[in-house]
N, C-alpha and C. Protein backbone atom coordinates (compact mmCIF):
# COMPACT_ATOMS: atom_id res chain seq x y z
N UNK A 1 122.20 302.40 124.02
CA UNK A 1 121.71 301.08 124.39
C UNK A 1 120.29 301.21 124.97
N UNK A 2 119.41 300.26 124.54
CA UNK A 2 118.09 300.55 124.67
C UNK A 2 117.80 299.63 126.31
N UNK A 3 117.17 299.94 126.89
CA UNK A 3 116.86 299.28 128.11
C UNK A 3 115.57 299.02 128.53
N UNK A 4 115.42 297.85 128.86
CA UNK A 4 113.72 297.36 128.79
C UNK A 4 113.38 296.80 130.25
N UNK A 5 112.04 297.03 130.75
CA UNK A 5 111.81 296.77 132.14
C UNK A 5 111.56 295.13 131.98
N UNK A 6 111.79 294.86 133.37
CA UNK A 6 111.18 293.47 133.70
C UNK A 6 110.03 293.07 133.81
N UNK A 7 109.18 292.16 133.29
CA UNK A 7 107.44 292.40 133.36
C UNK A 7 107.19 291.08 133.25
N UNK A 8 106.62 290.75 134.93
CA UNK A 8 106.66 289.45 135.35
C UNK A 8 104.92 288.68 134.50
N UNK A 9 104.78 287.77 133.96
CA UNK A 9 103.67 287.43 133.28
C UNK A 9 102.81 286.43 134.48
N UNK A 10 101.63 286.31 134.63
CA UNK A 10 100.90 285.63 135.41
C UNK A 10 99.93 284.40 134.45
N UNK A 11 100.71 283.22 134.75
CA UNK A 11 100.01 281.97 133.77
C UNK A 11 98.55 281.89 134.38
N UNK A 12 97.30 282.38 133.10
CA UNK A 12 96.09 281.75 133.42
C UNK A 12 96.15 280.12 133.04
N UNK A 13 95.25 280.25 134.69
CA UNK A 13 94.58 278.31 134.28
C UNK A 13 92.87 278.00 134.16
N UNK A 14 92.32 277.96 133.17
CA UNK A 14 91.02 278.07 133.04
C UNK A 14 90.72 276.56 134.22
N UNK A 15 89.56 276.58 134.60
CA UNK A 15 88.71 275.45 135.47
C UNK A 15 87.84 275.27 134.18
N UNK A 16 88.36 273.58 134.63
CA UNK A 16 87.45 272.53 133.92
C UNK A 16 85.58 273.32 132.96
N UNK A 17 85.05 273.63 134.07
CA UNK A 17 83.72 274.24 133.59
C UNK A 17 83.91 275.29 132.90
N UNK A 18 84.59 276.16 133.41
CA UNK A 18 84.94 277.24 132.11
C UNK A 18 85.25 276.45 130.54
N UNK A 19 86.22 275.94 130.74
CA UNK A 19 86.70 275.02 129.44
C UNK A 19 85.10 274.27 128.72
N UNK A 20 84.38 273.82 129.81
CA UNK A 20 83.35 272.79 129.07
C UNK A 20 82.39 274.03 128.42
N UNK A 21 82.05 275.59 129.33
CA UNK A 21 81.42 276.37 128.48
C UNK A 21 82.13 276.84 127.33
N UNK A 22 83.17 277.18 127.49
CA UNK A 22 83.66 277.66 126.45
C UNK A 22 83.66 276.81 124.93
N UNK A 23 83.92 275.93 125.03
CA UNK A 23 83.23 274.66 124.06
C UNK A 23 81.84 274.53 123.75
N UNK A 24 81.06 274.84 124.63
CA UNK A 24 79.88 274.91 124.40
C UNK A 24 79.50 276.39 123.38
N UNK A 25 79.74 277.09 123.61
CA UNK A 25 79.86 278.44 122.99
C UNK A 25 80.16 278.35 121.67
N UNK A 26 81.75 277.83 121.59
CA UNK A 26 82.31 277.61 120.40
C UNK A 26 81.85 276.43 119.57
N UNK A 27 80.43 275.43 119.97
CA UNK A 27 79.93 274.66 119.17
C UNK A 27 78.78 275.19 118.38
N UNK A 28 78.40 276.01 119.90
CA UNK A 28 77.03 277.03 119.35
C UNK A 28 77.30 277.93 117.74
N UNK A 29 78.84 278.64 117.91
CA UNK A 29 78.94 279.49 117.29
C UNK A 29 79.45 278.61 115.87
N UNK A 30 79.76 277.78 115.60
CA UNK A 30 80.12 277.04 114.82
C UNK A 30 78.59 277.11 113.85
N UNK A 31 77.35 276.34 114.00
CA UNK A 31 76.43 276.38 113.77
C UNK A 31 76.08 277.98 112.83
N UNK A 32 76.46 278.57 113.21
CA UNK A 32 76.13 280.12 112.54
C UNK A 32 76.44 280.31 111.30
N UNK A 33 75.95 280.99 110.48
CA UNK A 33 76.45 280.80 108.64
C UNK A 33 77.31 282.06 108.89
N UNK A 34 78.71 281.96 108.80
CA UNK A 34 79.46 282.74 108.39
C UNK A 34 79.27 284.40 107.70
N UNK A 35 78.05 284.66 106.47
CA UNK A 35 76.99 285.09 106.03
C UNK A 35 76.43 286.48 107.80
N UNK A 36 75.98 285.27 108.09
CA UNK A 36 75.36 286.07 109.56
C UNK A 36 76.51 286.69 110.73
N UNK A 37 77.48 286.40 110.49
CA UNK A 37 78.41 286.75 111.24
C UNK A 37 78.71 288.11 110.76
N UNK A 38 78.98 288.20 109.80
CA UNK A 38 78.89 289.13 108.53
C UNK A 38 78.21 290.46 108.87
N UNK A 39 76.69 290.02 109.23
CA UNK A 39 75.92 290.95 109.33
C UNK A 39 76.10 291.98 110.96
N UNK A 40 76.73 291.59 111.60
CA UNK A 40 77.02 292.16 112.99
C UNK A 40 77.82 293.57 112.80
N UNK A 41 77.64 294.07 113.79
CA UNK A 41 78.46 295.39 113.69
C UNK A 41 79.81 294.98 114.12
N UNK A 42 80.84 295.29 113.38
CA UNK A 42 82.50 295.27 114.06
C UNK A 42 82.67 295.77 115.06
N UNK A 43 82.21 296.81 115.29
CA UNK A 43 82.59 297.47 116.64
C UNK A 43 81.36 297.83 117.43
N UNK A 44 81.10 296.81 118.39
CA UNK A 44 80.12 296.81 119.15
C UNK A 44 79.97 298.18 120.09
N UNK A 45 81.02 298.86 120.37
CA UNK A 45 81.11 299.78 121.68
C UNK A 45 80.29 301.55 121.17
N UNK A 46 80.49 301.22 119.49
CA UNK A 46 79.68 302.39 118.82
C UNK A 46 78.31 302.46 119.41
N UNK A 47 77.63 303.43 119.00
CA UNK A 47 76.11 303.43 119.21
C UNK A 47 75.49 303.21 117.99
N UNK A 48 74.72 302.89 118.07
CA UNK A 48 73.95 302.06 117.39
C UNK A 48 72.43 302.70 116.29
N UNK A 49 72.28 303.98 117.17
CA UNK A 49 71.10 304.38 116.69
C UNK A 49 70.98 305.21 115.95
């Protein structure tokens, strides 16, 4: 019988302004040609040079 721990979860609640940037962000990023998204590196944490 397999036995699994208890692992209490903590509900985030974003604030209003967070929410209004985050929208803001996600309108910005909307605007972007898909194309250019494209062109980014996948894995940012590589180096680069």
């Amino acid at each position: 019988m397999t036995q699994y721990k208890s692992v209490t979860v903590q509900t985030f609640v974003a604030s209003p302004s967070l929410l209004t940037f985050l929208q803001f962000v996600e309108e910005i990023s909307a605007q972007i040609l898909k194309e250019e998204w494209e062109r980014l590196p996948q894995n940012l944490s590589k180096n680069s040079h």
